[in-house]
C-alpha atoms as a PDB file:
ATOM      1  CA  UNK A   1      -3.973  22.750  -5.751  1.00  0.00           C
ATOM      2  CA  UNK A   2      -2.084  22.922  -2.597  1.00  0.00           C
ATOM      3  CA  UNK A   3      -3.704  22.359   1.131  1.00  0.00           C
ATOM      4  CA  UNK A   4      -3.439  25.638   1.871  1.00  0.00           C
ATOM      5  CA  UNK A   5      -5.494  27.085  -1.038  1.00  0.00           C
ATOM      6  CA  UNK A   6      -9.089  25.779   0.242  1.00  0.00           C
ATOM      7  CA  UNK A   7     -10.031  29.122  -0.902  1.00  0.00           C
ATOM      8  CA  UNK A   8      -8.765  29.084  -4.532  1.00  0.00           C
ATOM      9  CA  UNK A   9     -11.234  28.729  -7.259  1.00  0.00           C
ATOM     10  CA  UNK A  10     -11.732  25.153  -8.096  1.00  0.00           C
ATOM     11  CA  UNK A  11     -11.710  23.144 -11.500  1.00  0.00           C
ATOM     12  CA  UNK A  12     -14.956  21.812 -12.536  1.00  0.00           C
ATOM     13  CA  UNK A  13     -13.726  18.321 -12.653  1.00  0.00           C
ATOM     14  CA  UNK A  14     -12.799  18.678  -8.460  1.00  0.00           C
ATOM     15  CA  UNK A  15     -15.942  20.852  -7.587  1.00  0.00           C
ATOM     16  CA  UNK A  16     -18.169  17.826  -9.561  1.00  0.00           C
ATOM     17  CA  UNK A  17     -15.907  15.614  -7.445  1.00  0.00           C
ATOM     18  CA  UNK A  18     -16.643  17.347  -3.910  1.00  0.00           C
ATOM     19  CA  UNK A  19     -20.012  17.368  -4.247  1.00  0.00           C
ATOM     20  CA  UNK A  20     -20.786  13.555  -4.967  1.00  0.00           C
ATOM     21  CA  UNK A  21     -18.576  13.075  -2.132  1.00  0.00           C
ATOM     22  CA  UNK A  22     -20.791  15.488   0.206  1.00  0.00           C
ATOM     23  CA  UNK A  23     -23.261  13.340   0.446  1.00  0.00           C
ATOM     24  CA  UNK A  24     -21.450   9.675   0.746  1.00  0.00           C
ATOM     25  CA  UNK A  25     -18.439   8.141   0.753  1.00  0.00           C
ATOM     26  CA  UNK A  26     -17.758   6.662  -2.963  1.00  0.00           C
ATOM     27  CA  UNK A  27     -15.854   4.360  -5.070  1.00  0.00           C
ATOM     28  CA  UNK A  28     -14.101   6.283  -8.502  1.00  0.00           C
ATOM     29  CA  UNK A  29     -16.949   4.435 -10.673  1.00  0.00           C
ATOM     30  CA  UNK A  30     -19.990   5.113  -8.274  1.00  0.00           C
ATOM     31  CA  UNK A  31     -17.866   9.105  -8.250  1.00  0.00           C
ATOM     32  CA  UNK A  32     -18.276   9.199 -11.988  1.00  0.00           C
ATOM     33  CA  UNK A  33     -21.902   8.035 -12.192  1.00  0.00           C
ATOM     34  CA  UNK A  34     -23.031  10.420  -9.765  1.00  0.00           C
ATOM     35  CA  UNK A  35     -21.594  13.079 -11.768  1.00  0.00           C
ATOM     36  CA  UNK A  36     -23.284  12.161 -14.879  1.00  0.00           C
ATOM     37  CA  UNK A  37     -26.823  11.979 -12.760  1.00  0.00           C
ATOM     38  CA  UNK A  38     -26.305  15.902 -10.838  1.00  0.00           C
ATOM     39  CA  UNK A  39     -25.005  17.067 -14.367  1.00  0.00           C
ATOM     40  CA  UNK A  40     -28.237  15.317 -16.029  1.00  0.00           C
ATOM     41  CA  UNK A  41     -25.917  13.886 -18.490  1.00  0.00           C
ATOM     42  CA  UNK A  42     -24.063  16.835 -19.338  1.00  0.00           C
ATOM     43  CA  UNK A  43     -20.800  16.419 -17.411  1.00  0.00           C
ATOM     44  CA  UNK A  44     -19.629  13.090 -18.321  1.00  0.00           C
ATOM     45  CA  UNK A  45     -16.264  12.127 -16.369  1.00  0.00           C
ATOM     46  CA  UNK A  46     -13.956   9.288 -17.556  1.00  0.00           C
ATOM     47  CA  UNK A  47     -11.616   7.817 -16.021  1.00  0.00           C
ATOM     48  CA  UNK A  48      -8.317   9.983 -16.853  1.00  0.00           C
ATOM     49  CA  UNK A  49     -10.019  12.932 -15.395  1.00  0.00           C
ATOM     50  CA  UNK A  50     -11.162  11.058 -12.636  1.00  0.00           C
ATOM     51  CA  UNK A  51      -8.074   9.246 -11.300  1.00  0.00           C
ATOM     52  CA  UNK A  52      -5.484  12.040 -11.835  1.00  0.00           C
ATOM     53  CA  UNK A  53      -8.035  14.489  -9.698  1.00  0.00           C
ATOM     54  CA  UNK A  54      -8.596  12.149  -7.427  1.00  0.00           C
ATOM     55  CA  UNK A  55      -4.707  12.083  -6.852  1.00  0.00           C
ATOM     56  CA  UNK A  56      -4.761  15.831  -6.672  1.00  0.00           C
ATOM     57  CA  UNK A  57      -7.114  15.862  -4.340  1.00  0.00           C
ATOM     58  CA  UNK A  58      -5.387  13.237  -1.929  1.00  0.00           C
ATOM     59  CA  UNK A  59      -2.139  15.540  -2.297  1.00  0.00           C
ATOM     60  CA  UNK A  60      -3.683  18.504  -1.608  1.00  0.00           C
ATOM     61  CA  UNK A  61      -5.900  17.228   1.678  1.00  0.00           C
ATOM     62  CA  UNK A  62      -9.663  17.686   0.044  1.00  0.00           C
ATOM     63  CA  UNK A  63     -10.197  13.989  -0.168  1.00  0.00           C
ATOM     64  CA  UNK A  64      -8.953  10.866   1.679  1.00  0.00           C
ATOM     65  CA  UNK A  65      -8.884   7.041   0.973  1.00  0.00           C
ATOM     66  CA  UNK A  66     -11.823   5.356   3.302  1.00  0.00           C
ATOM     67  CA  UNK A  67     -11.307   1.825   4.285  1.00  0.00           C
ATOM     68  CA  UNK A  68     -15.558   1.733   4.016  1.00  0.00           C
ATOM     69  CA  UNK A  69     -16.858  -1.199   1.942  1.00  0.00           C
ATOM     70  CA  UNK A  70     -20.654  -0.812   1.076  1.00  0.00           C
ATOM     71  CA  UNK A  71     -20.868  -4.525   0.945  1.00  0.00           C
ATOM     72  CA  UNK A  72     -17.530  -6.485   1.067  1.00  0.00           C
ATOM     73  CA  UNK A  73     -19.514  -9.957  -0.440  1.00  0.00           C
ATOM     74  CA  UNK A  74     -21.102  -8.443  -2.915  1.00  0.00           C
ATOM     75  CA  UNK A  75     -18.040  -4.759  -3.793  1.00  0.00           C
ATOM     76  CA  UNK A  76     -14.783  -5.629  -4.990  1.00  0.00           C
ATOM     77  CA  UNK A  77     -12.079  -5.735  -2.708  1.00  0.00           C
ATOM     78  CA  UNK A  78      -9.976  -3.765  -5.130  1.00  0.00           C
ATOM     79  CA  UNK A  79     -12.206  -1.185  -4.856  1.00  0.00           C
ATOM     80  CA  UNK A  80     -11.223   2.012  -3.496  1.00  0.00           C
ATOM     81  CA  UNK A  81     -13.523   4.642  -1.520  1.00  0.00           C
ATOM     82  CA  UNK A  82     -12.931   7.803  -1.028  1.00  0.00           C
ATOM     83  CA  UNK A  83     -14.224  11.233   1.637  1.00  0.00           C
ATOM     84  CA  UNK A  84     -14.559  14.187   1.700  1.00  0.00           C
ATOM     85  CA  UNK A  85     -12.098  15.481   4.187  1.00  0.00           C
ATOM     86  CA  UNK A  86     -12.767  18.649   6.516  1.00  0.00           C
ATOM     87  CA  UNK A  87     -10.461  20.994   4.035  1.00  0.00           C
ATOM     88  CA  UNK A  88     -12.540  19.768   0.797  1.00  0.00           C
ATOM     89  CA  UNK A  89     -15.820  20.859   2.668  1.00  0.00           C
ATOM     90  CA  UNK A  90     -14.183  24.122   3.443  1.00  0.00           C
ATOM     91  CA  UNK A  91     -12.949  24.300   0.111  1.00  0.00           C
ATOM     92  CA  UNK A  92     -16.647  23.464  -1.485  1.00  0.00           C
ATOM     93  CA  UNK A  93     -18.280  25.659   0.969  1.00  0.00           C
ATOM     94  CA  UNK A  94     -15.920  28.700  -0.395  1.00  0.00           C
ATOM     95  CA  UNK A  95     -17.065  27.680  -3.936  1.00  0.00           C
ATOM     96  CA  UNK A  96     -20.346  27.345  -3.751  1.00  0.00           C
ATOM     97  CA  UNK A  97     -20.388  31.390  -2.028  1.00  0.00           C
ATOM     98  CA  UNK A  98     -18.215  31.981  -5.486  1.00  0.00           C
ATOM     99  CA  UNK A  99     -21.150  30.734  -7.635  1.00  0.00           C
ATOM    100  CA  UNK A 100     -23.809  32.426  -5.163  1.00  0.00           C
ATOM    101  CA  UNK A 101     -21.546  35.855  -5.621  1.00  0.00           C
ATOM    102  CA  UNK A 102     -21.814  35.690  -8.879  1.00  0.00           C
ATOM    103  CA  UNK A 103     -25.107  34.749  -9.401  1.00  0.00           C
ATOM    104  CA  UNK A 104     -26.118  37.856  -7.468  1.00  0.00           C
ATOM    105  CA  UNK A 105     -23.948  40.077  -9.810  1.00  0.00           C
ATOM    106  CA  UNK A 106     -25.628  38.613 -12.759  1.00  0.00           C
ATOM    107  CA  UNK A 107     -29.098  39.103 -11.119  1.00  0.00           C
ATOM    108  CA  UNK A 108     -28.495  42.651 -10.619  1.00  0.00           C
ATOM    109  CA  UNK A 109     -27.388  42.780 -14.198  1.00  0.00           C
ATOM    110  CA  UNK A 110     -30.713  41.026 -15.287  1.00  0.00           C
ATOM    111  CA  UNK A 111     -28.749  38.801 -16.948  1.00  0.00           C
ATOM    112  CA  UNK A 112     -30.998  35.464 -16.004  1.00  0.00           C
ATOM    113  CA  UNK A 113     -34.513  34.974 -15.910  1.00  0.00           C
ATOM    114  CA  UNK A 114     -35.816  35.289 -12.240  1.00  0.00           C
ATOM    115  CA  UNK A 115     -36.744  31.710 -11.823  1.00  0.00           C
ATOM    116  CA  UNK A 116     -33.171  30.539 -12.557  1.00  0.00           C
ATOM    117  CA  UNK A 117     -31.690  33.046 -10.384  1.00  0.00           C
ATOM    118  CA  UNK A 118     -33.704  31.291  -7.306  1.00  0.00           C
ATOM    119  CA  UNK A 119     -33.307  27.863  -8.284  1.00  0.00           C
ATOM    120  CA  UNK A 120     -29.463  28.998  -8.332  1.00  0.00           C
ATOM    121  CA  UNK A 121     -29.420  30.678  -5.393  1.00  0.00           C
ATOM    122  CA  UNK A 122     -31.139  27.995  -2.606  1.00  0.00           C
END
């Protein structure tokens, strides 16, 4: 996953990743509990996955370390937060058009009911 591939298909561990950062900056647990609550429970990261992405990531410019502390009385000050960096957005951005792309194909296929084609495609 180099910096210069923010166009290359992503793996669902980084994609899960970029979008709970999209919203805030987050810590690797808070990252893998908002995971498990967009997935509903079905995508359930642990840590392995998490920390060697995250490292990816950092390599290949989608994320960066934040020196943000939600709290610093109450959060750990081993904690580490993390963003969303300009190239991740891009990089998200071009995924979510892949899944939107496809979507469409399998819409004109009438492969999905049309009620989960719209919720898809918002």
């Amino acid at each position: 996953m180099a910096a210069n591939q923010s166009n290359a298909p992503l793996t669902p561990a980084v994609l899960h990743i970029l979008l709970s950062l999209s919203a805030q900056e987050r810590h690797g647990y808070g990252i893998m509990k908002q995971v498990e609550a967009d997935s509903q429970g079905k995508v359930k990261m642990g840590p392995g996955t998490l920390y060697g992405s995250l490292g990816r990531m950092i390599d290949a410019g989608l994320i960066r370390e934040s020196d943000k502390k939600v709290d610093p009385k109450m959060d750990d000050e081993r904690r580490v937060y993390y963003k969303i960096s300009a190239l991740g957005q891009k990089a998200l951005a071009a995924e979510l058009a892949r899944y939107r792309e496809v979507v469409a194909v399998a819409q004109q296929m009438r492969l999905l009911p049309h009620a989960l084609i719209q919720f898809y495609v918002r």
